[in-house]
Protein backbone atom coordinates (compact mmCIF):
# COMPACT_ATOMS: atom_id res chain seq x y z
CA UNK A 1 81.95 91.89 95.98
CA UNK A 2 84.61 92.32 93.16
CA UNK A 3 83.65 92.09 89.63
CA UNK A 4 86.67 90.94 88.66
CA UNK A 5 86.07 87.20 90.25
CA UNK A 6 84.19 86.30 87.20
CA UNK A 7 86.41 87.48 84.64
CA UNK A 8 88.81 84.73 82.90
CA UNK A 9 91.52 85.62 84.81
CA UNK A 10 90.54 84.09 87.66
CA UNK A 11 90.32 81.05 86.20
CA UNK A 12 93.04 80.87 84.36
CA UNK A 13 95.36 81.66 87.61
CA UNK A 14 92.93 78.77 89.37
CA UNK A 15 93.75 76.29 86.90
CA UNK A 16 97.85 77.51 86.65
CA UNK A 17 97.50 76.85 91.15
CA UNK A 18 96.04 73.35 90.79
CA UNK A 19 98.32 72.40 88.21
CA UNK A 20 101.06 73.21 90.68
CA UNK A 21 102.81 75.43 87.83
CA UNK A 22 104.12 77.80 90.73
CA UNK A 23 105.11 75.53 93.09
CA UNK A 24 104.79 76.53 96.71
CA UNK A 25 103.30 80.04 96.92
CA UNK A 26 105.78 81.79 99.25
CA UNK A 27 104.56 85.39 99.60
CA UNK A 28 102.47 87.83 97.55
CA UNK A 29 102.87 91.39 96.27
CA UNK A 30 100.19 93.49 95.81
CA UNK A 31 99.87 97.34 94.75
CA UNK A 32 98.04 100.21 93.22
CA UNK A 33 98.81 103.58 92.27
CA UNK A 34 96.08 104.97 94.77
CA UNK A 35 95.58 107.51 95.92
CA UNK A 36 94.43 109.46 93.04
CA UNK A 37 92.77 112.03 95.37
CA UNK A 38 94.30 114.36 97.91
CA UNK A 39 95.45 112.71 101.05
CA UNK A 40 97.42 113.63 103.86
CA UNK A 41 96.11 116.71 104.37
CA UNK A 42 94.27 119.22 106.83
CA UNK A 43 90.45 119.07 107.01
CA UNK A 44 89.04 122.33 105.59
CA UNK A 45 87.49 124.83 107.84
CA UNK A 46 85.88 127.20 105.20
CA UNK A 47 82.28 128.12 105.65
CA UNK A 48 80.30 127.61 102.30
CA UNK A 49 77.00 126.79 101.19
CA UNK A 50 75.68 123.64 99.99
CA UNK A 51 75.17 123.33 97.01
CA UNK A 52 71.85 123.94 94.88
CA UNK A 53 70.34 119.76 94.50
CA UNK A 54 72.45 118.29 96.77
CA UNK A 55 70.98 116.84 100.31
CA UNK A 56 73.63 117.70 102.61
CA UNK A 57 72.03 115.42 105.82
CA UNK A 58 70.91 112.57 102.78
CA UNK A 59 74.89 112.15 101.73
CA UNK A 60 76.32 112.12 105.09
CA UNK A 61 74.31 109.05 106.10
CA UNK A 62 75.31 107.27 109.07
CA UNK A 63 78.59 109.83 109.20
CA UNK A 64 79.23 112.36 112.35
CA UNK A 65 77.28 115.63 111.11
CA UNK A 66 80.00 118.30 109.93
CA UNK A 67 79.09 121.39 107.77
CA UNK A 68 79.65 121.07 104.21
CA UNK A 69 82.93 121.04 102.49
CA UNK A 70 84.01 121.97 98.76
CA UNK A 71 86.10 119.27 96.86
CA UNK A 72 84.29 116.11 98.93
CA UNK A 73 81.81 115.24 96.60
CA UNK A 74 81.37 113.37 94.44
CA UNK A 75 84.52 111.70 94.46
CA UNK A 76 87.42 112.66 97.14
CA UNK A 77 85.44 111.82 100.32
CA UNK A 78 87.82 108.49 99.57
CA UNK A 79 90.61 110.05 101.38
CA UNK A 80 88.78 110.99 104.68
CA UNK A 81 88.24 108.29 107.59
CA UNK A 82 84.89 109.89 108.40
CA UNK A 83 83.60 108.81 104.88
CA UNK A 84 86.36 106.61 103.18
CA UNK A 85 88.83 104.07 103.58
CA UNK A 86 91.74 105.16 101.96
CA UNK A 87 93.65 103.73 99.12
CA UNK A 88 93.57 100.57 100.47
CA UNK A 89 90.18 100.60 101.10
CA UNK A 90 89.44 101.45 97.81
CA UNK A 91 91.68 98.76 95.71
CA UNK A 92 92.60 96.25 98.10
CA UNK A 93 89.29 94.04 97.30
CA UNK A 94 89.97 94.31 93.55
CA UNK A 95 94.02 93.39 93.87
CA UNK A 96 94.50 91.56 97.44
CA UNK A 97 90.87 89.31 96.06
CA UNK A 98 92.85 87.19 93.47
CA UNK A 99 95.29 85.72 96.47
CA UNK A 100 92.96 85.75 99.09
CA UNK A 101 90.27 83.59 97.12
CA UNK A 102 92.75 81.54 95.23
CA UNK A 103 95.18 80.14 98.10
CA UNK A 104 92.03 80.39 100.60
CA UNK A 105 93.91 82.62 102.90
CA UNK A 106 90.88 83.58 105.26
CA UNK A 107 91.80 85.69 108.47
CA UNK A 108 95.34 87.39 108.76
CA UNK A 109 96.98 86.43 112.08
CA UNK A 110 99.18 89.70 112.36
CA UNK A 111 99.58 92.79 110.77
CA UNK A 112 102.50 95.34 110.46
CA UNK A 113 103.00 98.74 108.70
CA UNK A 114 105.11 101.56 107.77
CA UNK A 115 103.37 104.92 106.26
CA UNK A 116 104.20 108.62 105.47
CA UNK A 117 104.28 111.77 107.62
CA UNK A 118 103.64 115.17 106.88
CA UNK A 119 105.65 117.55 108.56
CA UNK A 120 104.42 121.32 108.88
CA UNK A 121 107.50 123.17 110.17
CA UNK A 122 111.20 122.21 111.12
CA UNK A 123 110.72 118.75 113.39
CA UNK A 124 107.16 119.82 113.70
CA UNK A 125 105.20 116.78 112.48
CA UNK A 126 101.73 117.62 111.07
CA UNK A 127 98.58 116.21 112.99
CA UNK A 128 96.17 115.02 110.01
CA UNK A 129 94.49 112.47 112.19
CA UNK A 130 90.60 112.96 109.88
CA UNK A 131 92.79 112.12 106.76
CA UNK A 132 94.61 108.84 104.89
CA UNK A 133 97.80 108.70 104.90
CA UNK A 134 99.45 110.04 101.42
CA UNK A 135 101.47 106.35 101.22
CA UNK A 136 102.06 102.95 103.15
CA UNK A 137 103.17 100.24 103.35
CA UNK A 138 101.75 96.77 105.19
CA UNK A 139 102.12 93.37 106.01
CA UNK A 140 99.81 90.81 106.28
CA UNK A 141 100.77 87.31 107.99
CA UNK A 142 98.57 84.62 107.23
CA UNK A 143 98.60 80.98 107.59
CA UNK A 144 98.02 78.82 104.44
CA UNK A 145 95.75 75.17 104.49
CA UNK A 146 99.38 73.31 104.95
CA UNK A 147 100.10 75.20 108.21
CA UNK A 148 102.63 77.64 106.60
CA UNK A 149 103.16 81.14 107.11
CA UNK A 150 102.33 83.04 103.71
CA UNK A 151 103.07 86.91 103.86
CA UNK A 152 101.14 89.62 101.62
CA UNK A 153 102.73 92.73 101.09
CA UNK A 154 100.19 95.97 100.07
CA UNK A 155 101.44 99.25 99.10
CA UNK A 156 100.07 102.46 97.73
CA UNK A 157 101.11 105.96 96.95
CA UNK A 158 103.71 105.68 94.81
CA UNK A 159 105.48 102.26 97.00
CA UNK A 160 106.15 99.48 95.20
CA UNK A 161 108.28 95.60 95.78
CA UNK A 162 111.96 95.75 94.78
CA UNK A 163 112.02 95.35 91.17
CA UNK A 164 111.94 91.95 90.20
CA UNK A 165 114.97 90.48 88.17
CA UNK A 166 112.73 89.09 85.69
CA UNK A 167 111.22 92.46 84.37
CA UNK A 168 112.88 93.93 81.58
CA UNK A 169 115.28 97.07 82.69
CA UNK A 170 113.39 98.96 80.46
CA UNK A 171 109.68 97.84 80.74
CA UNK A 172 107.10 99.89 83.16
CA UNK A 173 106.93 97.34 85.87
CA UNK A 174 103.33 97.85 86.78
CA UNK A 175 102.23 97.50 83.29
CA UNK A 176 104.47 94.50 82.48
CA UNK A 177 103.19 92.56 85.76
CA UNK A 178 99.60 94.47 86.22
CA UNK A 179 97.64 96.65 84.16
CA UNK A 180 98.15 96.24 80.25
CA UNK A 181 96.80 99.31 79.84
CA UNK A 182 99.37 102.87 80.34
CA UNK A 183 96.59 105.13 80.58
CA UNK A 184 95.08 103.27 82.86
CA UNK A 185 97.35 101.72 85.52
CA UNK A 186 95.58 100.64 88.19
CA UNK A 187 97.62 98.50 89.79
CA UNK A 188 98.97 94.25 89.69
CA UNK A 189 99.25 91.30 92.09
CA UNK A 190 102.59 89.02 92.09
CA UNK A 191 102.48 85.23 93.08
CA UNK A 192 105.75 84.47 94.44
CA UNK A 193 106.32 80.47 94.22
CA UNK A 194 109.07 77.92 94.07
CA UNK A 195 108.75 77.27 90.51
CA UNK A 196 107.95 80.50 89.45
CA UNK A 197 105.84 83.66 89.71
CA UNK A 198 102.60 84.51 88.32
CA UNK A 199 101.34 88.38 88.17
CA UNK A 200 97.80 89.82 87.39
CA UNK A 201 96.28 93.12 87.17
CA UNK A 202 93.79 93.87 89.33
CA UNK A 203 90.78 91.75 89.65
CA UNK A 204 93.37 89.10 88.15
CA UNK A 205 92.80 90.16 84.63
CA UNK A 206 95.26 89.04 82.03
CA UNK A 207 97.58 86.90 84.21
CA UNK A 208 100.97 86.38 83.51
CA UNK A 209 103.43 83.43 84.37
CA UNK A 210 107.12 83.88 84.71
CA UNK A 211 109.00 80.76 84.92
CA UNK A 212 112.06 80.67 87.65
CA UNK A 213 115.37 81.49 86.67
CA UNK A 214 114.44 82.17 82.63
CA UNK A 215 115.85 85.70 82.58
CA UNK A 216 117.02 85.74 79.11
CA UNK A 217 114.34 87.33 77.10
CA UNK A 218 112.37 88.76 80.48
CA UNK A 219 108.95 88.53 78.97
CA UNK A 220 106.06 86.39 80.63
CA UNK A 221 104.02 83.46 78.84
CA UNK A 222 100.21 84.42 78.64
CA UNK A 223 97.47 81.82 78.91
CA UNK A 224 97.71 80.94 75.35
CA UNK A 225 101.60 79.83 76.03
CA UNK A 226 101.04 78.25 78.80
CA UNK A 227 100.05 74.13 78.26
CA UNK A 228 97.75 73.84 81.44
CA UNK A 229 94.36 72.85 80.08
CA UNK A 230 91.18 74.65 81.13
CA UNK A 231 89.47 72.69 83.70
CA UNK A 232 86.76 75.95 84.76
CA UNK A 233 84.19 77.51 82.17
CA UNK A 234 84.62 80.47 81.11
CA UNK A 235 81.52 82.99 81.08
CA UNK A 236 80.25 83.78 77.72
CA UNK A 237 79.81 87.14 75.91
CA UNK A 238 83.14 88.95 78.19
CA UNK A 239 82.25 91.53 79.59
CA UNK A 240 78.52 91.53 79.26
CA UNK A 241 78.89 87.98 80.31
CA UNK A 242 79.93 88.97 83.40
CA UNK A 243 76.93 91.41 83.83
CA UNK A 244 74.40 88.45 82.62
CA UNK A 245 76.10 86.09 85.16
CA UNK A 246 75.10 88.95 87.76
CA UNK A 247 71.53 89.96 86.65
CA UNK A 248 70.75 86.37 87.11
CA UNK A 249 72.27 85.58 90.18
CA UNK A 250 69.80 88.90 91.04
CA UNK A 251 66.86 86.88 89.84
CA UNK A 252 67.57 83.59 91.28
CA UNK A 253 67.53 84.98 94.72
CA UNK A 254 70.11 84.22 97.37
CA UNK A 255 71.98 80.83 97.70
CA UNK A 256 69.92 80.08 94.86
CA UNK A 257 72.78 80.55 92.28
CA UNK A 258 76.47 79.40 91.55
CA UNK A 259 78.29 82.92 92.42
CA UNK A 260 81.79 84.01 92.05
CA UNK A 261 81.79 86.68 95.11
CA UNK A 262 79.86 84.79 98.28
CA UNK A 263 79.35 86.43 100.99
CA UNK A 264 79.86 84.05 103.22
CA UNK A 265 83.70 82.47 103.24
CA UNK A 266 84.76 84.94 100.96
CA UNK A 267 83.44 88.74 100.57
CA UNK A 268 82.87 88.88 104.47
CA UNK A 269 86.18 87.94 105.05
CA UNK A 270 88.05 90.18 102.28
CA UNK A 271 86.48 93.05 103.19
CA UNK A 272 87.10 92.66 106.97
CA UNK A 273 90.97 91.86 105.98
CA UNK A 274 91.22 94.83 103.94
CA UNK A 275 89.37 96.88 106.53
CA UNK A 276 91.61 95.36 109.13
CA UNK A 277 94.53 97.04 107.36
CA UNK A 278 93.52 100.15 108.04
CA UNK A 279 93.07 100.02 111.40
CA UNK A 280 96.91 100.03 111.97
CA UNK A 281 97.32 102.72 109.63
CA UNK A 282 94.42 105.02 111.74
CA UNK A 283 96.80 104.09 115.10
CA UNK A 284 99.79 105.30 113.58
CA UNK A 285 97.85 108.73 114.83
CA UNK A 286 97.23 107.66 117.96
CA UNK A 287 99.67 109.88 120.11
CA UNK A 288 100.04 111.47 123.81
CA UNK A 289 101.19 114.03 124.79
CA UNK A 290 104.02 114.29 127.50
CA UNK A 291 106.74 115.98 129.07
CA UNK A 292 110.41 115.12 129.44
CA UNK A 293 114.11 116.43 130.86
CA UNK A 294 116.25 116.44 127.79
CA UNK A 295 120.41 116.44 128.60
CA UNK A 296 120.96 119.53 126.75
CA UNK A 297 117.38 121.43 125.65
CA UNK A 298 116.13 120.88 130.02
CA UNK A 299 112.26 120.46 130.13
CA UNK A 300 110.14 119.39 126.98
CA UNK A 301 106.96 118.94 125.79
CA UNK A 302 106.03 116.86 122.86
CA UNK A 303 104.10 113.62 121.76
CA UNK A 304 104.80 110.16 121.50
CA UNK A 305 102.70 107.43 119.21
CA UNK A 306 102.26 104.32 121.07
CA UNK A 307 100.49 103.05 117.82
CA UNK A 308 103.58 102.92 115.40
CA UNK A 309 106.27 100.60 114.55
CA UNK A 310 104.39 97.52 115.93
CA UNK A 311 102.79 94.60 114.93
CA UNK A 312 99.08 93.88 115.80
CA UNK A 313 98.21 90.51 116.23
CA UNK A 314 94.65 89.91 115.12
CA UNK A 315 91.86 87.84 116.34
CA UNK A 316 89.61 87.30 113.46
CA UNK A 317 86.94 85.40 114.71
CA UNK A 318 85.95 88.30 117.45
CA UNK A 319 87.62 91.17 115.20
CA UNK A 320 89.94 92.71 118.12
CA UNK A 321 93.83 93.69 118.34
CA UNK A 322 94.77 92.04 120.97
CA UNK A 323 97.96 93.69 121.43
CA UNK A 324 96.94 97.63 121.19
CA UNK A 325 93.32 98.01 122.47
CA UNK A 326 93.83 101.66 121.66
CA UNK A 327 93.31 100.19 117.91
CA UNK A 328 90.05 98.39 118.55
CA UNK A 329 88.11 101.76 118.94
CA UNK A 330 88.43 102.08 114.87
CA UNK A 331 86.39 98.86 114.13
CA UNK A 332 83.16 99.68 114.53
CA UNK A 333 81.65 103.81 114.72
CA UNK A 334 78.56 105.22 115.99
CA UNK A 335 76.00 106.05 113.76
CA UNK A 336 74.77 109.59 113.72
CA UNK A 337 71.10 110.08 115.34
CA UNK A 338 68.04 109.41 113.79
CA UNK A 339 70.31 106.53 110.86
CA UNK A 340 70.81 103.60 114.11
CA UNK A 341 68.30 101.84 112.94
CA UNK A 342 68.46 101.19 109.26
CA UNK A 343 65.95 98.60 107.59
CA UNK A 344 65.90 97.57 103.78
């Protein structure tokens, strides 16, 4: 599912949980600085050939048939609904994985969201309804083992938490909490407890603690400063390790093999979490059109978008809304004909 499940990290943040060096896990901040393709934006309507040794039909799958496009492949069909999923899509498994495996959140109950628009003229809001948006924001409500209410907070485009007093004025927050690496900032993932906080990057590589109230020097402990003994193996060899550790789950065969990523309980549920996500984003879209007697201009047309500022309450069990059916017409799509029925 995520290769980052099997890296150290994960274990190290396991062992940091059980050891109760956090304390109560109260919510949980996750980011990226996706997307790092165009969003936002009109779908093209330019006539051009395909390409010499690429199979137009072959790369649209199961997708709606539309003529080709320049600037899609290989790598920006991301930011299109008909073929991606968005920034969030693309990162949440890698950053929103750590908390959702590690506190065993399984199904949100709710979902809320706020997200750009792109305006086209004065007051004239653009209508990019085939395309991501270019930021959000969202909230996911879930309830924890203990019966509490734990919220996870995703954002993208540029969005990110209130800086946190701990971080050094200074210091690049994402880099200090997330990715080590300035040339390649990816994103990070913040534990929020009673005791203290504990960040990652994404995949929960090289996590972080930072102890409550210690604002003094504002630098985290790593692993090898924190006294919380290792209770999990570690996989051997690093990275190639972690490839080993796959190639033989491959052999073994299904179920047959200790894996990091199940499908069941874990991937399954991630993915339709993440996925979930989006569908409140898509319905921020949603709009009718209508007409109304305005005090001062008389008789108006415009639209209205019954899909925004809400929150969607989310059955997980039977994947619906069950507050905006309007939003339910996003979970599953229609495959193209002649791709229904696809056998491995």
């Amino acid at each position: 599912m995520t290769k980052g499940n099997s890296c150290d990290g994960m274990r190290t943040l396991r062992e940091w949980l059980e050891a109760d060096l956090l304390g109560d896990i109260q919510k949980v901040y996750c980011w990226t600085n996706r997307p790092v393709w165009p969003q936002g934006i009109p779908w093209s309507n330019q006539k051009l050939p395909v390409p010499k040794g690429l199979n137009w039909d072959l790369w649209l799958g199961t997708a709606e048939y539309v003529d080709y496009v320049d600037n899609l492949v290989p790598f920006n069909w991301r930011g299109w609904w008909r073929f991606g999923t968005g920034a969030l899509g693309d990162m949440g498994c890698h950053i929103i994985g750590p908390p959702f495996k590690l506190l065993q959140l399984g199904y949100p109950t709710e979902v809320s969201c706020s997200t750009t628009n792109v305006y086209s003229g004065i007051f004239e809001e653009a209508y990019y309804p085939e395309s991501c948006p270019v930021a959000s924001s969202i909230r996911y409500k879930f309830k924890k083992k203990d019966g509490s209410d734990l919220s996870l907070y995703w954002m993208d485009g540029g969005i990110m938490p209130e800086r946190f007093e701990e971080i050094d004025p200074d210091a690049d927050m994402t880099c200090t909490m997330g990715d080590l690496d300035m040339m390649d900032v990816e994103g990070a993932t913040v534990f929020v407890g009673t005791k203290g906080m504990a960040s990652c990057g994404w995949g929960g590589s090289d996590p972080r603690f930072w102890p409550k109230g210690v604002k003094a020097n504002k630098k985290p402990l790593f692993d090898k400063d924190v006294n919380i003994p290792h209770k999990y193996k570690r996989i051997e060899g690093g990275t190639n390790g972690h490839y080993w550790a796959w190639i033989d789950s491959c052999i073994a065969g299904y179920d047959k093999a200790d894996v990091e990523s199940p499908f069941e309980g874990y991937a399954g549920p991630l993915t339709e979490t993440v996925l979930m996500g989006n569908l409140i984003l898509r319905s921020h879209n949603i709009r009718e059109q209508v007409k109304h007697n305005d005090s001062i201009y008389g008789e108006r047309e415009g639209f209205i978008y019954p899909g925004r500022n809400k929150t969607f309450l989310w059955d997980g069990a039977n994947m619906r809304i069950t507050n905006f059916e309007q939003a339910n017409q996003f979970i599953k799509r229609k495959y193209r004909d002649g791709w229904e029925d696809l056998k491995l």
